[in-house]
Protein backbone atom coordinates (compact mmCIF):
# COMPACT_ATOMS: atom_id res chain seq x y z
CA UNK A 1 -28.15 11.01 -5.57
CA UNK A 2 -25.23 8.99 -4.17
CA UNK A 3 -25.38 5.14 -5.59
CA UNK A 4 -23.74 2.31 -3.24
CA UNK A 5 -21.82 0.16 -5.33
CA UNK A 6 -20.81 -3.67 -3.75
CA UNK A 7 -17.37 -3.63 -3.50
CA UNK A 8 -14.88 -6.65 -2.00
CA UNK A 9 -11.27 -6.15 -1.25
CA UNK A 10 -8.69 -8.92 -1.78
CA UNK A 11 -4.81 -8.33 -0.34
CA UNK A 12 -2.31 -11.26 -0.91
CA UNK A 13 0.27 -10.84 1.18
CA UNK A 14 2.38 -13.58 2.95
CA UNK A 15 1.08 -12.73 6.34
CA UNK A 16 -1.87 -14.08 5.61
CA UNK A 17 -0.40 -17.35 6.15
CA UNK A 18 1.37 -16.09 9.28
CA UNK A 19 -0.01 -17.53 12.96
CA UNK A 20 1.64 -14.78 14.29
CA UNK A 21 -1.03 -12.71 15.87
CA UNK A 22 0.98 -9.35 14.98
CA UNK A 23 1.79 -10.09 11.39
CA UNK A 24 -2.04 -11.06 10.93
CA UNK A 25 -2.85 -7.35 12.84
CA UNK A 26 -0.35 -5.67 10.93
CA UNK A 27 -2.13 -6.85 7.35
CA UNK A 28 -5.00 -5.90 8.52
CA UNK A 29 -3.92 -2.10 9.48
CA UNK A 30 -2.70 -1.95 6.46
CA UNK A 31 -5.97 -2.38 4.63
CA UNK A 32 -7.40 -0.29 6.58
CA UNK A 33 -4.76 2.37 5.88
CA UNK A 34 -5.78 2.15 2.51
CA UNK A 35 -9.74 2.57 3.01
CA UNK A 36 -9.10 5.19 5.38
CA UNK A 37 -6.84 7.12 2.87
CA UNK A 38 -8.85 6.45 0.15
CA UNK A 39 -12.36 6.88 1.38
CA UNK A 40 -13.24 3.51 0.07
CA UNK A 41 -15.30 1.13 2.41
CA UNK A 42 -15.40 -2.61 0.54
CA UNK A 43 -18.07 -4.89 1.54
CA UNK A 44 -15.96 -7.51 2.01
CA UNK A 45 -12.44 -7.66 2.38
CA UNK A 46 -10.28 -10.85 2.05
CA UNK A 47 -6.78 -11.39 2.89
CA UNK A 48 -5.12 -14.31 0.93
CA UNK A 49 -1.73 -15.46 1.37
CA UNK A 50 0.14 -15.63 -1.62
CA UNK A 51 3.06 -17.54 -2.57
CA UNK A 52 6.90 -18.05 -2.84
CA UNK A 53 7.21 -17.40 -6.76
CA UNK A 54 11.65 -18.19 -6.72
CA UNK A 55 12.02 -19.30 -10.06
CA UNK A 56 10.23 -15.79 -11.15
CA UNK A 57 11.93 -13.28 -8.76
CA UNK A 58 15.33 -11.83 -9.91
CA UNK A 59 18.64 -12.69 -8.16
CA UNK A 60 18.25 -10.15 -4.82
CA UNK A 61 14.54 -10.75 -4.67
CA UNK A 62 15.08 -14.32 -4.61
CA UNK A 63 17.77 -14.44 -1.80
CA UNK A 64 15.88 -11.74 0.10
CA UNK A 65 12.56 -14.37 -0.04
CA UNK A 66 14.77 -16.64 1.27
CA UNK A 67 15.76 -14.64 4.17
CA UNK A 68 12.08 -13.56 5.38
CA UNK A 69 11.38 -17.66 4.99
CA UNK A 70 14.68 -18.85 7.18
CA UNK A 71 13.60 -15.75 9.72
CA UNK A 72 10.30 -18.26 9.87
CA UNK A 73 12.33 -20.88 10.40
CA UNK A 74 11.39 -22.83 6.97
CA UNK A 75 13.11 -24.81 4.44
CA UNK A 76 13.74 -22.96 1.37
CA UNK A 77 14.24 -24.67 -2.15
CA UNK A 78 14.89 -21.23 -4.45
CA UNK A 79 14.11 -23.90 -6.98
CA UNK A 80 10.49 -25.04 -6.12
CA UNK A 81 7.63 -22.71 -5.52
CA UNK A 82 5.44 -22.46 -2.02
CA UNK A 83 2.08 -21.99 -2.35
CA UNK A 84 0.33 -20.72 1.01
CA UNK A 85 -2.79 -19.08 -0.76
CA UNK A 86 -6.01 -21.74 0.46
CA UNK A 87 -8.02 -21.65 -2.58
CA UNK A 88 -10.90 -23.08 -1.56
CA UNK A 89 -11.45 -20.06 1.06
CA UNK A 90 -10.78 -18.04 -1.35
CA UNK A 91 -13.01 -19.50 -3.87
CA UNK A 92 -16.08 -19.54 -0.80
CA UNK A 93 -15.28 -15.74 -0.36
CA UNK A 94 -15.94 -15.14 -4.07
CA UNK A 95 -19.05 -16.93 -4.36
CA UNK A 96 -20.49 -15.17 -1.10
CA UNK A 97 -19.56 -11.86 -2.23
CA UNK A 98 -21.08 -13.26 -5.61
CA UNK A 99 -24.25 -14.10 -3.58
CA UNK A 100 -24.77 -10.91 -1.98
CA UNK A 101 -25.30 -9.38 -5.41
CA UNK A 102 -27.83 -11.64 -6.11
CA UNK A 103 -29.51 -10.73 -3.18
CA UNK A 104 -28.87 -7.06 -3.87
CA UNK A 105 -30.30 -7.11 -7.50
CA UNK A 106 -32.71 -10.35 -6.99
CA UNK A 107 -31.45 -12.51 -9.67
């Protein structure tokens, strides 16, 4: 007897928070890279952005961050952290997923 077990998928990368139609692609091949390796097919998948965590990275990771956000053509403070994630998407994706169990199980 196989048993289907709900399943959602969340990836935080920064291209999440890209408009670049490629970067957004390129996330999303990547996910599916991983299901496709792994056999695994989520319900739901999710991609949230992330953020710039400077005052956490070591010395190389923090100038290297700052090269991928001048390539973007942003400001970069190495002494104030960027959030990009959007919460409150990521808060509605949890409570949906949330809701489909419910309808699953009927509680």
């Amino acid at each position: 007897m196989i048993c289907h077990k709900a399943a959602a998928f969340v990836s935080v990368s920064l291209s999440a928070a890209s408009n670049e139609a490629d970067e957004r692609e390129a996330i999303e091949a990547i996910a599916n890279g991983l299901f496709d390796q792994t056999l695994w097919r989520p319900d739901q998948v999710c991609h949230a952005a992330g953020a710039f965590k400077f005052t956490q990275y070591d010395f190389f990771r923090r100038w290297s961050m700052k090269f991928i956000a001048m390539q973007r053509g942003e400001a970069v403070d190495m002494n104030v952290e960027k959030e990009y994630t959007d919460w409150a998407a990521l808060e509605r994706f949890v409570a949906d997923f949330l809701a489909t169990l419910c309808d699953q199980t009927g509680e």
